[in-house]
N, C-alpha and C. Protein backbone atom coordinates (compact mmCIF):
# COMPACT_ATOMS: atom_id res chain seq x y z
N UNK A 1 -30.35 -30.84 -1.29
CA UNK A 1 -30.23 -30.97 -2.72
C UNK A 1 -31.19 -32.04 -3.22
N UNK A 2 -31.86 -31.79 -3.99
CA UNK A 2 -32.67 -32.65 -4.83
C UNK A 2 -31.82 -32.92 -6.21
N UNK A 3 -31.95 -34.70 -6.27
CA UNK A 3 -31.36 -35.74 -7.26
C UNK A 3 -32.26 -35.42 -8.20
N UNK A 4 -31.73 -35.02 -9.49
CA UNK A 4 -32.21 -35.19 -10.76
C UNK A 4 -31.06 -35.86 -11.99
N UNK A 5 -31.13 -36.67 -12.01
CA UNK A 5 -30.71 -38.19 -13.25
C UNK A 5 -28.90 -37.28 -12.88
N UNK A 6 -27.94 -36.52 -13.88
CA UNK A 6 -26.98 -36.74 -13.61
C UNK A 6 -26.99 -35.33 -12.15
N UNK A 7 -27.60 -34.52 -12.78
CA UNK A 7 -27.51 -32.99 -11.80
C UNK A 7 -28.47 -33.31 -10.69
N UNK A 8 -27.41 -32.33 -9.61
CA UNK A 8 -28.48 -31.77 -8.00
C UNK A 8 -28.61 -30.54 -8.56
N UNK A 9 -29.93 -30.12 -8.03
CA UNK A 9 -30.09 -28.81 -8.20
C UNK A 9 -30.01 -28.32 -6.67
N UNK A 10 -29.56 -27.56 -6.19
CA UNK A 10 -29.95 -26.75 -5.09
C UNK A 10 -30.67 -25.54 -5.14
N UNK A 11 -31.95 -25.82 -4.71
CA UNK A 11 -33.18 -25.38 -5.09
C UNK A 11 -33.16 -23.47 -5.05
N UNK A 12 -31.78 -23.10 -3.98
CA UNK A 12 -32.18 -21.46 -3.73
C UNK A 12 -31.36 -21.10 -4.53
N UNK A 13 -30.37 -21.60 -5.19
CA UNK A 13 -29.64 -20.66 -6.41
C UNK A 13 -29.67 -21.00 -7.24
N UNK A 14 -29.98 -22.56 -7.43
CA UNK A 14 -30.31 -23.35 -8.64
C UNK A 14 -28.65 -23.68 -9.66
N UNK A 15 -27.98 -24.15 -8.35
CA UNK A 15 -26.57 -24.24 -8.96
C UNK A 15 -26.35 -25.75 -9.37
N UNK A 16 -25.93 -26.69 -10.18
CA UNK A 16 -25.76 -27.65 -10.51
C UNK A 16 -24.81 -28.19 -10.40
N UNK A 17 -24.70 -29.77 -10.07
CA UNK A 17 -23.89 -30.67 -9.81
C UNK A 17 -23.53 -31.33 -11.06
N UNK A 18 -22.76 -31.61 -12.12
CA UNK A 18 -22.82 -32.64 -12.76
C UNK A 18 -22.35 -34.20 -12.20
N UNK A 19 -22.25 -34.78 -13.18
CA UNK A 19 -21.47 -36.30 -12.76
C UNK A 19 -20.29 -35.86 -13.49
N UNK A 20 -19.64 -35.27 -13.84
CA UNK A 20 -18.13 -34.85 -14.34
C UNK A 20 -17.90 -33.80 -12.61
N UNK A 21 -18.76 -32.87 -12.10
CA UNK A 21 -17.92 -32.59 -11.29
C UNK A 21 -17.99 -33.22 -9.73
N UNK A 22 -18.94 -34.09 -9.95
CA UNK A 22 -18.85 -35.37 -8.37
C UNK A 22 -17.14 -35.73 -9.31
N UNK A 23 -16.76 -36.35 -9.96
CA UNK A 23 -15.57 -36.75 -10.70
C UNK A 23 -14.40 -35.92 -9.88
N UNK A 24 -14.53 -34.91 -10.37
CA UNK A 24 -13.72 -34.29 -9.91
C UNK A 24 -13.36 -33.66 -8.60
N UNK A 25 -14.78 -33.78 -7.78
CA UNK A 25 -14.34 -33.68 -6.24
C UNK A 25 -13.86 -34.73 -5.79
N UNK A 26 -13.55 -36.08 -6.29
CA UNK A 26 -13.39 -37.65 -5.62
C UNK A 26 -11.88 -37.29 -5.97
N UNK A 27 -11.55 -37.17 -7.50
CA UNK A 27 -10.21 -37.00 -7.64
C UNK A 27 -8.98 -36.23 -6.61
N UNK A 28 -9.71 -34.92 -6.41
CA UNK A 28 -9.00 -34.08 -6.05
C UNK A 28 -9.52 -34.60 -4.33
N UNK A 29 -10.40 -35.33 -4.04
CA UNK A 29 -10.16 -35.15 -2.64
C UNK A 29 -10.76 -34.18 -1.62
N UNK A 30 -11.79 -33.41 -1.87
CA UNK A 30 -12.42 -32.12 -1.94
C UNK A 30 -13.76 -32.53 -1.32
N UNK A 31 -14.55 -33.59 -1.19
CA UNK A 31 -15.86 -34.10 -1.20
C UNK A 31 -16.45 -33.29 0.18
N UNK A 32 -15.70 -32.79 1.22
CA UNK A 32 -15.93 -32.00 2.54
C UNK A 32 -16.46 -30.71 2.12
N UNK A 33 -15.55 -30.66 0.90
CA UNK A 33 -15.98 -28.77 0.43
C UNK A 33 -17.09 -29.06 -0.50
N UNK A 34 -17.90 -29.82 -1.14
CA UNK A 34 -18.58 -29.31 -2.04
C UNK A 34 -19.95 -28.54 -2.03
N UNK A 35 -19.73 -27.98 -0.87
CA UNK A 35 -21.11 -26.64 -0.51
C UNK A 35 -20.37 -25.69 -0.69
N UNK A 36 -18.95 -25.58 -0.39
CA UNK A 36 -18.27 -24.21 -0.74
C UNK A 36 -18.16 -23.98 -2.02
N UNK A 37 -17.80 -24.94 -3.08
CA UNK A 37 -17.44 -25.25 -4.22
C UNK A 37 -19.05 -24.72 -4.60
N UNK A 38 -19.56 -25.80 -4.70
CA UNK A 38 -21.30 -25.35 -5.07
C UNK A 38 -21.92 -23.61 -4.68
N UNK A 39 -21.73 -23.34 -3.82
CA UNK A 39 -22.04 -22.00 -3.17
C UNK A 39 -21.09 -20.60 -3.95
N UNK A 40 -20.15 -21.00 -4.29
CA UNK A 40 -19.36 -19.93 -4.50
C UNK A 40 -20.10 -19.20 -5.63
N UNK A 41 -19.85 -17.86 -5.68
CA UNK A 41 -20.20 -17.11 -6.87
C UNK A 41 -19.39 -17.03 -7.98
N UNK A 42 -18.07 -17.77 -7.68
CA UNK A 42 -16.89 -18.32 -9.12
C UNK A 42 -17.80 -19.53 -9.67
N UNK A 43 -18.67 -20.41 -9.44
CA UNK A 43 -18.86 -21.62 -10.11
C UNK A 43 -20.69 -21.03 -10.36
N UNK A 44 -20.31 -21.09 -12.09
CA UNK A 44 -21.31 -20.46 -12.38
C UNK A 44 -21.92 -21.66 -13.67
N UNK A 45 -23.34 -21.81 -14.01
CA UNK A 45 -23.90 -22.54 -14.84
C UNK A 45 -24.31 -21.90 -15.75
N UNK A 46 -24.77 -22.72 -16.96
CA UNK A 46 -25.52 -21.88 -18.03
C UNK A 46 -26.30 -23.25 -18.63
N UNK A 47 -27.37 -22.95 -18.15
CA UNK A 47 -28.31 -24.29 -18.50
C UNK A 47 -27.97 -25.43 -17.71
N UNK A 48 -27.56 -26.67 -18.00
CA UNK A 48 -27.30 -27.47 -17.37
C UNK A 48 -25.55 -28.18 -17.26
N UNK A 49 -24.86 -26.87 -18.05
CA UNK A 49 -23.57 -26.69 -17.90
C UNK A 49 -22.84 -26.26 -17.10
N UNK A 50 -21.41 -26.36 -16.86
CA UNK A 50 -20.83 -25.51 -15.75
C UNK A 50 -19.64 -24.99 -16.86
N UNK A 51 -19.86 -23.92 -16.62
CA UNK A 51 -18.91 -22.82 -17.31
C UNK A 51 -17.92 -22.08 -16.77
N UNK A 52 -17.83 -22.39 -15.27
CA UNK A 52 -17.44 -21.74 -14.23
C UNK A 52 -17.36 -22.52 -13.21
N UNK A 53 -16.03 -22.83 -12.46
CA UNK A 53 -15.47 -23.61 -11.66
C UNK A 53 -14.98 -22.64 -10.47
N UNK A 54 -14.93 -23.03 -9.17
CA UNK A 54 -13.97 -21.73 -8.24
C UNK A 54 -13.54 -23.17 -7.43
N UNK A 55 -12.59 -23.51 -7.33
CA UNK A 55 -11.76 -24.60 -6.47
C UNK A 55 -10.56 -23.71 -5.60
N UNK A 56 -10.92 -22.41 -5.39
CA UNK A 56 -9.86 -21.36 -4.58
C UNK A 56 -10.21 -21.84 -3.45
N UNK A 57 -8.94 -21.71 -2.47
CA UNK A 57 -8.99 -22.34 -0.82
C UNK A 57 -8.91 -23.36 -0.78
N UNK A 58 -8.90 -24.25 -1.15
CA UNK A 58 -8.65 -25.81 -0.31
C UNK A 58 -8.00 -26.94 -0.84
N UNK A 59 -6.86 -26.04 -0.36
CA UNK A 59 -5.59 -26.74 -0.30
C UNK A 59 -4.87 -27.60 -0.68
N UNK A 60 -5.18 -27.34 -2.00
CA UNK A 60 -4.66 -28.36 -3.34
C UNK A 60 -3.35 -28.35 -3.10
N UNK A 61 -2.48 -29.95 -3.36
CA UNK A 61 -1.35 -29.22 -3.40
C UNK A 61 -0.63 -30.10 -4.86
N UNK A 62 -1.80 -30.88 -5.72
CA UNK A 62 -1.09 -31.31 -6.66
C UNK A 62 -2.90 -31.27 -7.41
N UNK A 63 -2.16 -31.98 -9.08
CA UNK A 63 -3.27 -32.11 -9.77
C UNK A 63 -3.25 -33.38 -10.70
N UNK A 64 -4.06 -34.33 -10.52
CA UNK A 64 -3.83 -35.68 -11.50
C UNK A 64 -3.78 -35.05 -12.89
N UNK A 65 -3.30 -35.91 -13.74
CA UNK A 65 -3.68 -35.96 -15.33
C UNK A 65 -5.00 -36.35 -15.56
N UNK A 66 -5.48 -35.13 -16.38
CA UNK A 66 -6.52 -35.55 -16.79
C UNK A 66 -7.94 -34.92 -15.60
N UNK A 67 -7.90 -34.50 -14.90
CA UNK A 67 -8.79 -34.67 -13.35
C UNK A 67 -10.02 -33.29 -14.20
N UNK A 68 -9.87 -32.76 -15.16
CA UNK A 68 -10.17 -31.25 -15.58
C UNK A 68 -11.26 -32.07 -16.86
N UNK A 69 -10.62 -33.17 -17.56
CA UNK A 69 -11.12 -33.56 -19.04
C UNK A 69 -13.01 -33.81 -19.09
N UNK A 70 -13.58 -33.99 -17.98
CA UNK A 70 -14.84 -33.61 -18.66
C UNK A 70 -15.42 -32.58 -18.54
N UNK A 71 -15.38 -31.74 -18.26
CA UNK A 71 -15.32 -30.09 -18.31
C UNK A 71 -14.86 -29.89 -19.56
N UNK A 72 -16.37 -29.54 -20.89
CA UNK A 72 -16.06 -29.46 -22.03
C UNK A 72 -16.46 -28.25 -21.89
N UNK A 73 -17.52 -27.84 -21.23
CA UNK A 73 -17.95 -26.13 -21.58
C UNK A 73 -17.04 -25.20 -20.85
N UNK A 74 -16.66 -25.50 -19.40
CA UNK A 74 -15.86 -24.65 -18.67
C UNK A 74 -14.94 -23.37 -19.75
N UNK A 75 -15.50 -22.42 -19.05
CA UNK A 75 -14.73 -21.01 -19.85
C UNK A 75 -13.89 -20.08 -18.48
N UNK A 76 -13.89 -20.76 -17.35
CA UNK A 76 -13.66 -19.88 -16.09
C UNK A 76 -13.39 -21.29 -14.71
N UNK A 77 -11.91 -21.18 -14.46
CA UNK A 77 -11.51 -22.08 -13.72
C UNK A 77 -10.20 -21.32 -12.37
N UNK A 78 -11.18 -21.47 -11.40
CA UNK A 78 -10.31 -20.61 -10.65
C UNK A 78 -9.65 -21.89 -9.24
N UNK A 79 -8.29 -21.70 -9.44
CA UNK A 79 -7.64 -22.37 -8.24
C UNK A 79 -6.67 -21.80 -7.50
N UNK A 80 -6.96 -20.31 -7.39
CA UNK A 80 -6.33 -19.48 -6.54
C UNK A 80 -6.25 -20.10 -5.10
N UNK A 81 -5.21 -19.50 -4.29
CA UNK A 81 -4.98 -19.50 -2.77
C UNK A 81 -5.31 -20.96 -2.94
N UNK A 82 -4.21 -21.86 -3.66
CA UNK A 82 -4.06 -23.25 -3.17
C UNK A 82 -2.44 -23.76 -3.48
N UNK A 83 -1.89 -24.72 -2.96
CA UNK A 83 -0.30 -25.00 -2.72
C UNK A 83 0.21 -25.54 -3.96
N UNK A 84 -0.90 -25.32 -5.13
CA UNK A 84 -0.18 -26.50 -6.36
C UNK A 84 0.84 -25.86 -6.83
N UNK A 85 1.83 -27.08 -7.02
CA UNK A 85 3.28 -26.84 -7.36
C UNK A 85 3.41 -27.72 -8.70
């Protein structure tokens, strides 16, 4: 991944990192998965937005307050096949 100011781009799909969703992999605890997270075809961009989240599989089993709030564009948030209760 190549560092650009807040976004990585990963150069073969050109999928983006923000600094809201490093945020949210620290929160949730996730920082092992974020090539799956990044890779998935649920987490989708539109410009330098993420509109599209896929956090399915790994093994959430709670969610802080608040852990979602800078994710202003998000229109598509998937947390299937995980334990949250």
């Amino acid at each position: 991944m190549i560092p650009n100011g807040n976004f990585y781009i990963q150069t073969e799909n050109s999928i983006y990192m923000s600094s809201e969703i490093e945020a949210i992999v620290a929160k949730l605890n996730v920082s092992k998965n974020i090539s799956q997270i990044l890779n998935s075809r649920g987490t989708e961009t539109e410009g330098d937005k993420i509109i599209a989240l896929d956090l399915s599989g790994l093994n959430l089993s709670d969610l802080q307050s608040g852990v979602f709030d800078g994710l202003k564009d998000i229109k598509r948030l998937n947390l299937g096949y995980n334990q949250i209760t």
